[in-house]
C-alpha atoms as a PDB file:
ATOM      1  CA  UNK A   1     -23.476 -12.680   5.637  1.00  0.00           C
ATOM      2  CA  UNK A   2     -19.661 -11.623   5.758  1.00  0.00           C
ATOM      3  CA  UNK A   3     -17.423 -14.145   4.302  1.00  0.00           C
ATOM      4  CA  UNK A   4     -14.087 -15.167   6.185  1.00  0.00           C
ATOM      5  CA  UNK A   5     -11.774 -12.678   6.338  1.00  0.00           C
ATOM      6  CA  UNK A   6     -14.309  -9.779   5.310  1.00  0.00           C
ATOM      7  CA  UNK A   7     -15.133  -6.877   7.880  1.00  0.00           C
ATOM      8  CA  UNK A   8     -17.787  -4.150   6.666  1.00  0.00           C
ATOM      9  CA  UNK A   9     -16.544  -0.849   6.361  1.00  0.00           C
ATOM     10  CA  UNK A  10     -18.903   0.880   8.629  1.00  0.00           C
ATOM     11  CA  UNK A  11     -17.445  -1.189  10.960  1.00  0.00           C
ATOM     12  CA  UNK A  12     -13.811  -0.011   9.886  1.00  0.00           C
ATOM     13  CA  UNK A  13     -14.993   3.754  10.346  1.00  0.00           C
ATOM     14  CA  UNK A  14     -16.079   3.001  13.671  1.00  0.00           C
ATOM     15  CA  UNK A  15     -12.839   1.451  14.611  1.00  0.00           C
ATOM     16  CA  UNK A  16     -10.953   4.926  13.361  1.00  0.00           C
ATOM     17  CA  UNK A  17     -13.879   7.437  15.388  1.00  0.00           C
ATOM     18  CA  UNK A  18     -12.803   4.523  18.499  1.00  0.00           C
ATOM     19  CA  UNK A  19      -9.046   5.268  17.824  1.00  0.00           C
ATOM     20  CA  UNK A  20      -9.186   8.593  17.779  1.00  0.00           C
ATOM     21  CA  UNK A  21     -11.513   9.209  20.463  1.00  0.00           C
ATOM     22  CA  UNK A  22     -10.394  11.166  23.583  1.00  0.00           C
ATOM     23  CA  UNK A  23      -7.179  11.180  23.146  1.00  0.00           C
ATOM     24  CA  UNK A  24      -5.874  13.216  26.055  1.00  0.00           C
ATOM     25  CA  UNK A  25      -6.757  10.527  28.406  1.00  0.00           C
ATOM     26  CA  UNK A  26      -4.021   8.335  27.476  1.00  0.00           C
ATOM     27  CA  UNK A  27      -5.808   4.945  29.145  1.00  0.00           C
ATOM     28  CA  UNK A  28      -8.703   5.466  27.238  1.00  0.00           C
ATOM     29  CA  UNK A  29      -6.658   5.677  24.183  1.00  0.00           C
ATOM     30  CA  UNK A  30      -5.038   2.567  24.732  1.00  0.00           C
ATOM     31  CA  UNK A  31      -8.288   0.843  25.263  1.00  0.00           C
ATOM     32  CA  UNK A  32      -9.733   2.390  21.757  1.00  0.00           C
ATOM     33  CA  UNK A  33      -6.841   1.013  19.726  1.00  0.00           C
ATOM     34  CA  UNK A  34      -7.419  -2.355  21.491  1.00  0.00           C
ATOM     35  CA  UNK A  35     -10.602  -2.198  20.251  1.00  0.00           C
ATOM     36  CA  UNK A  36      -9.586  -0.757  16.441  1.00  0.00           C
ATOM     37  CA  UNK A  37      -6.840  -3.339  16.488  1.00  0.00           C
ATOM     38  CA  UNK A  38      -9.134  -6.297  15.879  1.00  0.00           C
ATOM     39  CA  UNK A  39     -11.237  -4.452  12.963  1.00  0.00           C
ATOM     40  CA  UNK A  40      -9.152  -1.804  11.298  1.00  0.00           C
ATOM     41  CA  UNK A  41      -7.553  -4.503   8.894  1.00  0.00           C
ATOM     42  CA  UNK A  42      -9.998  -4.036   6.001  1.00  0.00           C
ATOM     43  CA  UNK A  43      -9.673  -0.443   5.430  1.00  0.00           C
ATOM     44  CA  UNK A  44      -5.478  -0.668   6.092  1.00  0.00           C
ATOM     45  CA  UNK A  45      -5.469  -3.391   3.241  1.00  0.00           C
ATOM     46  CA  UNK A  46      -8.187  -2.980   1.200  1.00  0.00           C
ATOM     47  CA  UNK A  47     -12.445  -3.229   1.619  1.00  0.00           C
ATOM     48  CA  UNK A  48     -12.667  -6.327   0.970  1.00  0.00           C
ATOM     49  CA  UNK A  49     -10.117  -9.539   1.005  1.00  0.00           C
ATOM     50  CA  UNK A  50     -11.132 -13.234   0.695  1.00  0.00           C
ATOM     51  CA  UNK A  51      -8.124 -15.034   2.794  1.00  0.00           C
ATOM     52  CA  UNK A  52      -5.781 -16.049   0.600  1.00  0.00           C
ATOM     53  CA  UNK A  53      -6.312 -13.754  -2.134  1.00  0.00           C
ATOM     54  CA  UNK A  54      -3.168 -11.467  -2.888  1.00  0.00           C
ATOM     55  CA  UNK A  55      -3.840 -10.733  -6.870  1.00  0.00           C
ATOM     56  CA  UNK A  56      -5.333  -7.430  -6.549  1.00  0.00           C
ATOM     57  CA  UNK A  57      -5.832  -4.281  -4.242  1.00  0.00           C
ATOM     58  CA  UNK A  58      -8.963  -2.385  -4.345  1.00  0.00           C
ATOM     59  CA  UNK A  59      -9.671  -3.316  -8.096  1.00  0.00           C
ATOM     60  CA  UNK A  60      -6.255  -3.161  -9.081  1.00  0.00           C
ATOM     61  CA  UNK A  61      -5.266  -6.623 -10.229  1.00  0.00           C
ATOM     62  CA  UNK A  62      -1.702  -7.430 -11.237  1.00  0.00           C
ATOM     63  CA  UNK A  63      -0.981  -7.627 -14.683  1.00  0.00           C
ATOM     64  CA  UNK A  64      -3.729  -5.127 -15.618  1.00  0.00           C
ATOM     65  CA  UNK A  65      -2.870  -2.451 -18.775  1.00  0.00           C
ATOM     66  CA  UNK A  66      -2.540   0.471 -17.853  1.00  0.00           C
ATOM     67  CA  UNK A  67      -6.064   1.903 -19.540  1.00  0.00           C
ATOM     68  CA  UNK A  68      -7.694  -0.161 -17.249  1.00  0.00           C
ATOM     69  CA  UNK A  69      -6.286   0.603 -14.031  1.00  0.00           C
ATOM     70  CA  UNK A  70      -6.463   4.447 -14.983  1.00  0.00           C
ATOM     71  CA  UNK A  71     -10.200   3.850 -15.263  1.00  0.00           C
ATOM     72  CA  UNK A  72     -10.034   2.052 -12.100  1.00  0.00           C
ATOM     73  CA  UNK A  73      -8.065   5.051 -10.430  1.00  0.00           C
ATOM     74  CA  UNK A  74     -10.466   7.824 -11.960  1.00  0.00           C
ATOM     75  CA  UNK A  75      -7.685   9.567 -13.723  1.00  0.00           C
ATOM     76  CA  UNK A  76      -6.821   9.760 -17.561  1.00  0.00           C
ATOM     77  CA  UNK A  77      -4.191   7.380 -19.057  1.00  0.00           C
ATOM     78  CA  UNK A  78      -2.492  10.399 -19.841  1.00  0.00           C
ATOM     79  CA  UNK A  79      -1.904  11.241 -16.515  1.00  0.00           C
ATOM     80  CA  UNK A  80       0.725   8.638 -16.221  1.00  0.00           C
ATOM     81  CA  UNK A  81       4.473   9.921 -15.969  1.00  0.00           C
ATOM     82  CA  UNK A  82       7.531   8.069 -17.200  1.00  0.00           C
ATOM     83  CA  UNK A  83      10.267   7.147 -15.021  1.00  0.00           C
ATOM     84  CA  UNK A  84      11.988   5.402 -17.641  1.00  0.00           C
ATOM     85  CA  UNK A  85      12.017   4.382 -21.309  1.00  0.00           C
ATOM     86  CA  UNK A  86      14.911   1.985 -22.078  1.00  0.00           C
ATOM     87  CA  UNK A  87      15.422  -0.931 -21.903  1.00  0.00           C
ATOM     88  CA  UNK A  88      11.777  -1.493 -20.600  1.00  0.00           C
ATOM     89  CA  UNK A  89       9.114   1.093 -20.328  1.00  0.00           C
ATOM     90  CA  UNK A  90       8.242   2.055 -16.635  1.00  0.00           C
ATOM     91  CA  UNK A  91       5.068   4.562 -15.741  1.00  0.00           C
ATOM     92  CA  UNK A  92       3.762   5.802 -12.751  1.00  0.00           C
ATOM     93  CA  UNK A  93       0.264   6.699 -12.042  1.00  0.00           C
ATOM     94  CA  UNK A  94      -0.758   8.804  -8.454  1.00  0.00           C
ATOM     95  CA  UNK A  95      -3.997   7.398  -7.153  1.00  0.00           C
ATOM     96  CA  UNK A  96      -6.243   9.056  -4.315  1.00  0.00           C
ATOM     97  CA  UNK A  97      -9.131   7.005  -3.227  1.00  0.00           C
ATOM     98  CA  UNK A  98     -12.253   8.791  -2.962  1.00  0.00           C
ATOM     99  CA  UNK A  99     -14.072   7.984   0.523  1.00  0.00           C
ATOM    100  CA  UNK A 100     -17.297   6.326   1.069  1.00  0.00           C
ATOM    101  CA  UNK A 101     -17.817   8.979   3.663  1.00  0.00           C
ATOM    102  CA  UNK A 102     -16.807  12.371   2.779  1.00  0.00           C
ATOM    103  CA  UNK A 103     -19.671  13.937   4.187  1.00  0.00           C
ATOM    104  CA  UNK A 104     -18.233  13.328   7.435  1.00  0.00           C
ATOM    105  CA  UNK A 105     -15.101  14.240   8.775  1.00  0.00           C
ATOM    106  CA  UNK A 106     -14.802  11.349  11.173  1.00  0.00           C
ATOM    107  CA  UNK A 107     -15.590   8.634   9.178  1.00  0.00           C
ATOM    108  CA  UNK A 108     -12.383   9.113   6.848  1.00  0.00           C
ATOM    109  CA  UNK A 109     -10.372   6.684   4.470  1.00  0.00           C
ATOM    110  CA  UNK A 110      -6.456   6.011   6.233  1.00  0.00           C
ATOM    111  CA  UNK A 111      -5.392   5.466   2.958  1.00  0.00           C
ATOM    112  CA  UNK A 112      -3.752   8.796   1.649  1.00  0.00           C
ATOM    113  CA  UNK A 113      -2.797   8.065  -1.414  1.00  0.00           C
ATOM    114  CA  UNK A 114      -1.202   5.347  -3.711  1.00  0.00           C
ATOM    115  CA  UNK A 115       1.407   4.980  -6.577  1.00  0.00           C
ATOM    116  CA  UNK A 116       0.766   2.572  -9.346  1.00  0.00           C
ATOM    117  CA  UNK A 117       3.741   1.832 -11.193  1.00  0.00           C
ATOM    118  CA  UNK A 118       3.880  -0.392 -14.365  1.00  0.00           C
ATOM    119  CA  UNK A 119       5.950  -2.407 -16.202  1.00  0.00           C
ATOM    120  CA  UNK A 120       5.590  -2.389 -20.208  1.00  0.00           C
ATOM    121  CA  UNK A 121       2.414  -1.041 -19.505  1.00  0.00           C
ATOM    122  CA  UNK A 122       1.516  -3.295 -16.894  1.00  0.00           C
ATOM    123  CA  UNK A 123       0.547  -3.401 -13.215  1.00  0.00           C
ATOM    124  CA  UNK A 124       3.295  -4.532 -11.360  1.00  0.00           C
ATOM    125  CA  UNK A 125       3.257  -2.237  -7.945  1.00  0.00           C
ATOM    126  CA  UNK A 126       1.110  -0.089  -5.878  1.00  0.00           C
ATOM    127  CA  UNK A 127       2.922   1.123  -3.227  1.00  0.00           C
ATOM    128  CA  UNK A 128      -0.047   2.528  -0.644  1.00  0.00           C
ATOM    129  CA  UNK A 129       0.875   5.492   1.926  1.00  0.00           C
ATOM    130  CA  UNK A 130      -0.752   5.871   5.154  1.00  0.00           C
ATOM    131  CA  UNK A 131      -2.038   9.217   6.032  1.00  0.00           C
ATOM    132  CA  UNK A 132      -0.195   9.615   9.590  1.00  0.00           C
ATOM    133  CA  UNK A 133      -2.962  11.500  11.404  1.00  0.00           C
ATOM    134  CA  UNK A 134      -5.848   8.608  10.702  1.00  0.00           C
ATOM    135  CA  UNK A 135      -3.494   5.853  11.605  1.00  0.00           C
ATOM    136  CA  UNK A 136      -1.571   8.077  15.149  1.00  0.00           C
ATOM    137  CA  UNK A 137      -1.538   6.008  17.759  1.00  0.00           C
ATOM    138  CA  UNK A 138      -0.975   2.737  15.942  1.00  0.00           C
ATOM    139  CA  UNK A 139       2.826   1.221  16.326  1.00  0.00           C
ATOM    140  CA  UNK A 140       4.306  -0.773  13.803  1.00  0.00           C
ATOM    141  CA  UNK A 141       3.562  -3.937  16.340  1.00  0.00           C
ATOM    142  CA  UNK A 142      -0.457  -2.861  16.587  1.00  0.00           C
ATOM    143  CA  UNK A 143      -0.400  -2.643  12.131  1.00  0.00           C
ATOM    144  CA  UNK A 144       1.671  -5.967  11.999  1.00  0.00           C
ATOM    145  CA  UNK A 145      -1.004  -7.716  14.559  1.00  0.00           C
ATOM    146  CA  UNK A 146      -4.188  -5.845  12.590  1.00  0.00           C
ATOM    147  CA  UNK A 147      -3.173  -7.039   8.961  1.00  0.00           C
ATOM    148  CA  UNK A 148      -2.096 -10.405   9.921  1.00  0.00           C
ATOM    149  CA  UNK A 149      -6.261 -10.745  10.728  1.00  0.00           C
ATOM    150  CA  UNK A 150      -6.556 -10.535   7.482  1.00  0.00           C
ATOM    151  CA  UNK A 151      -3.399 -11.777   5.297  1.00  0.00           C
ATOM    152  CA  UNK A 152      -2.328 -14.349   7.763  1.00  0.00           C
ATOM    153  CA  UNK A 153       0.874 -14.927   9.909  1.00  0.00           C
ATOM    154  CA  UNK A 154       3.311 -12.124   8.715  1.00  0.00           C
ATOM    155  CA  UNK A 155       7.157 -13.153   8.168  1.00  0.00           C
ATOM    156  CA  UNK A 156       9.792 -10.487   9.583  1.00  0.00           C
ATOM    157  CA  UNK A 157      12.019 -10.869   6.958  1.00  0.00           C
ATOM    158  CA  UNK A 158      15.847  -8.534   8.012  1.00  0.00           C
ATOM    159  CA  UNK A 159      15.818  -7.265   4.642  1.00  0.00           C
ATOM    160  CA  UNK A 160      15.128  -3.730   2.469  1.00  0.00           C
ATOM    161  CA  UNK A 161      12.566  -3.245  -0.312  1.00  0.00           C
ATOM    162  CA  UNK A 162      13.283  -0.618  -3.404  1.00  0.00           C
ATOM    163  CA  UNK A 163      10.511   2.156  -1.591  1.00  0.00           C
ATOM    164  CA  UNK A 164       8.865   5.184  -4.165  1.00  0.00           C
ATOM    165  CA  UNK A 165      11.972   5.576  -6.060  1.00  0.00           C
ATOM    166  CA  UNK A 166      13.263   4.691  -9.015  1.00  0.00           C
ATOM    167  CA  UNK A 167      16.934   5.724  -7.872  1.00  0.00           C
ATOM    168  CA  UNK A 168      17.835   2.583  -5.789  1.00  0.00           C
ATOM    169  CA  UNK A 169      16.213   4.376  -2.327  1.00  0.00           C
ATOM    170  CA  UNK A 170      15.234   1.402   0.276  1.00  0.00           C
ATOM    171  CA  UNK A 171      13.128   0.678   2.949  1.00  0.00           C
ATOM    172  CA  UNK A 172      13.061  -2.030   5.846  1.00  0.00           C
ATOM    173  CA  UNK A 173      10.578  -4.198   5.778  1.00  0.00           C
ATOM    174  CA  UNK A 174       8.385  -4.621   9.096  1.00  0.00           C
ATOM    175  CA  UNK A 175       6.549  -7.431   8.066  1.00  0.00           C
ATOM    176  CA  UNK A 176       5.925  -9.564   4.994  1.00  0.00           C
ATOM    177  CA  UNK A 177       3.275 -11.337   3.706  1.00  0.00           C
ATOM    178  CA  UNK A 178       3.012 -12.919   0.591  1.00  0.00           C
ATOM    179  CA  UNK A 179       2.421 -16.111  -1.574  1.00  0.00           C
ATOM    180  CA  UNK A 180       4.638 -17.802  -4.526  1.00  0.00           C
ATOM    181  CA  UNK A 181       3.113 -14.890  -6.708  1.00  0.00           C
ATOM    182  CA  UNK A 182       2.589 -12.022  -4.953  1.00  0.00           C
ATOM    183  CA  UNK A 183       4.421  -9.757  -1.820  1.00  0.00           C
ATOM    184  CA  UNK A 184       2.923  -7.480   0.641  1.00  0.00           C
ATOM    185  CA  UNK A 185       5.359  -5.577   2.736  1.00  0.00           C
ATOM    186  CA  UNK A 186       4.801  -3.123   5.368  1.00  0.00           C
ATOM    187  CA  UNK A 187       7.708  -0.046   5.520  1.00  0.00           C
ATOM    188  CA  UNK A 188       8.078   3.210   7.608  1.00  0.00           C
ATOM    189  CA  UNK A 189       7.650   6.280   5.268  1.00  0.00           C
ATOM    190  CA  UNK A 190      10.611   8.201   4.560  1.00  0.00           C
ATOM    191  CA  UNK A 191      10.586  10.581   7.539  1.00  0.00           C
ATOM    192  CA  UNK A 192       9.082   7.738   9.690  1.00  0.00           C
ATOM    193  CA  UNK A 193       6.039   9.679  10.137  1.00  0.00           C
ATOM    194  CA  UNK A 194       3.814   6.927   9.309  1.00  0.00           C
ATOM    195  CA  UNK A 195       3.550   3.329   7.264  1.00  0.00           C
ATOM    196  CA  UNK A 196       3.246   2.351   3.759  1.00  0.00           C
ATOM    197  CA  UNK A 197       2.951  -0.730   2.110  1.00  0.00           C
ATOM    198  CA  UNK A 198       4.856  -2.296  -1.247  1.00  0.00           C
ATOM    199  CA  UNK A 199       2.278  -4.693  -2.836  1.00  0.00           C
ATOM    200  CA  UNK A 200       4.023  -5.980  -6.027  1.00  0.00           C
ATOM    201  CA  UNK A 201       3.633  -9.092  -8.360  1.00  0.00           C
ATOM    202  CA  UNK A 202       7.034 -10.667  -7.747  1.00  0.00           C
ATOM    203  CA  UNK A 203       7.204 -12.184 -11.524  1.00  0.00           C
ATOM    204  CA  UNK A 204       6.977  -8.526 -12.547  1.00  0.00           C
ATOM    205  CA  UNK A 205       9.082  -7.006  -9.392  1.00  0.00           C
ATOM    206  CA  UNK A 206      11.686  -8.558 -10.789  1.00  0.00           C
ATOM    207  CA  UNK A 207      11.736  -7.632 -14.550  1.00  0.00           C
ATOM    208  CA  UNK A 208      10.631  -4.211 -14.019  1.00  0.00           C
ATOM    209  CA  UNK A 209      13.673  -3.963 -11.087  1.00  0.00           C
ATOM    210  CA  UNK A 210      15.840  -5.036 -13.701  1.00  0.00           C
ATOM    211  CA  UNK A 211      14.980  -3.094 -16.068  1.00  0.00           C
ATOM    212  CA  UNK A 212      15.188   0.381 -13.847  1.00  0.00           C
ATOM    213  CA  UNK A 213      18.940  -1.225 -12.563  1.00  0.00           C
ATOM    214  CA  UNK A 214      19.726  -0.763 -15.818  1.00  0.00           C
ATOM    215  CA  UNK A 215      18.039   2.451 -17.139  1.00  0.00           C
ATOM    216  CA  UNK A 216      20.092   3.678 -14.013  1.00  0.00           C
ATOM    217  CA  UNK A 217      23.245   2.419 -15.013  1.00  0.00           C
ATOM    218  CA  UNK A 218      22.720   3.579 -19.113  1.00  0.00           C
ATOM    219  CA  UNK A 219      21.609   6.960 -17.171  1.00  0.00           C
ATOM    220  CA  UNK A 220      25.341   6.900 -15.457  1.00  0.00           C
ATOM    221  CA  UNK A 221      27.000   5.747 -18.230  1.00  0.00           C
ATOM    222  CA  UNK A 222      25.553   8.465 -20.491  1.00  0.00           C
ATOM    223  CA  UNK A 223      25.849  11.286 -18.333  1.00  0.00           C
ATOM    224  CA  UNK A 224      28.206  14.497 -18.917  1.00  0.00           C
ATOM    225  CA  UNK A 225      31.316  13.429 -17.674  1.00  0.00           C
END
């Protein structure tokens, strides 16, 4: 029995083959990402979601070291780069999912790949990319009205999120939705090719942000005049 707020993945895959489907007859295209609209959410957001939970994505639950979420990624510890070392340690760690389906082509995961960044050695971020060819068709109105199936009403916040940078680079935020611990914000990719969302834990947002404000500024400080 699904649980509220649950959609099987087969059912997710079947929304993307839908989506996809015929799409030089523009009606029919419309009608197909009608239809994907109302059970895509899962696979955007993550396989499963119990309403209300925002602690972790895929396995990946906030506050984890980073051992643990390595394991979870199927990469080495090792693997990790460092962004910065003073006055807090921040890593990064590139994560590609590896589909359910990959014996077939159509039946593909949207998610293209995903940047775990951590704060002191722990999970503070994932920031998730959307591959742009399983998600064409979909405007940032049809991703807004998908996820909020899932995470609830979304907020539409006028504000800018730091976005896959460690350099002070922003993004708009689309949509927002979030609880007292945890944000989930929807952003155009840099060439606005696509979507990507900033999941973060905003206890550690905010000391890891602080930190990289002023690695930059020791950075600037430092540098050959």
């Amino acid at each position: 029995m699904r649980g509220f707020g649950m959609v099987q993945l087969e059912d997710v895959v079947t929304a993307i083959h839908l989506l996809n489907r015929d799409r030089g007859r523009a009606n029919e295209m419309i009608t197909a990402r009608v239809a994907a609209i109302r059970i895509l959410v899962p696979i955007l957001g993550t396989f499963w979601l119990w309403a209300g939970d925002f602690s972790s994505y895929r396995g990946f639950q906030f506050g984890m070291n980073i051992f643990t979420a390595a394991k979870q990624a199927g990469v080495k510890p090792s693997e990790a780069t460092i962004a910065h070392q003073r006055p807090a340690l921040i890593q990064e760690l590139e994560w590609r999912p590896r589909s359910t389906f990959q014996a077939d082509p159509v039946k593909v995961d949207p998610v293209q790949d995903g940047l775990l960044r951590f704060y002191n050695g722990e999970f503070f971020q994932i920031v998730i990319t959307y591959d742009r060819y399983k998600v064409e068709g979909m405007t940032a109105e049809d991703m807004v009205e998908a996820l909020s199936l899932t995470y609830g009403a979304a907020t539409r916040p006028k504000a800018e999120i730091p976005y896959h940078s460690n350099y002070g680079e922003v993004a708009p935020v689309l949509a927002r939705w979030e609880n007292s611990q945890y944000s989930y914000n929807l952003v155009p990719t840099g060439d606005r090719s696509s979507f990507a969302m900033v999941i973060h834990s905003k206890w550690l947002e905010v000391l890891a942000q602080t930190a990289i404000a002023e690695a930059v500024r020791l950075d600037a400080v430092e540098a050959p005049q």
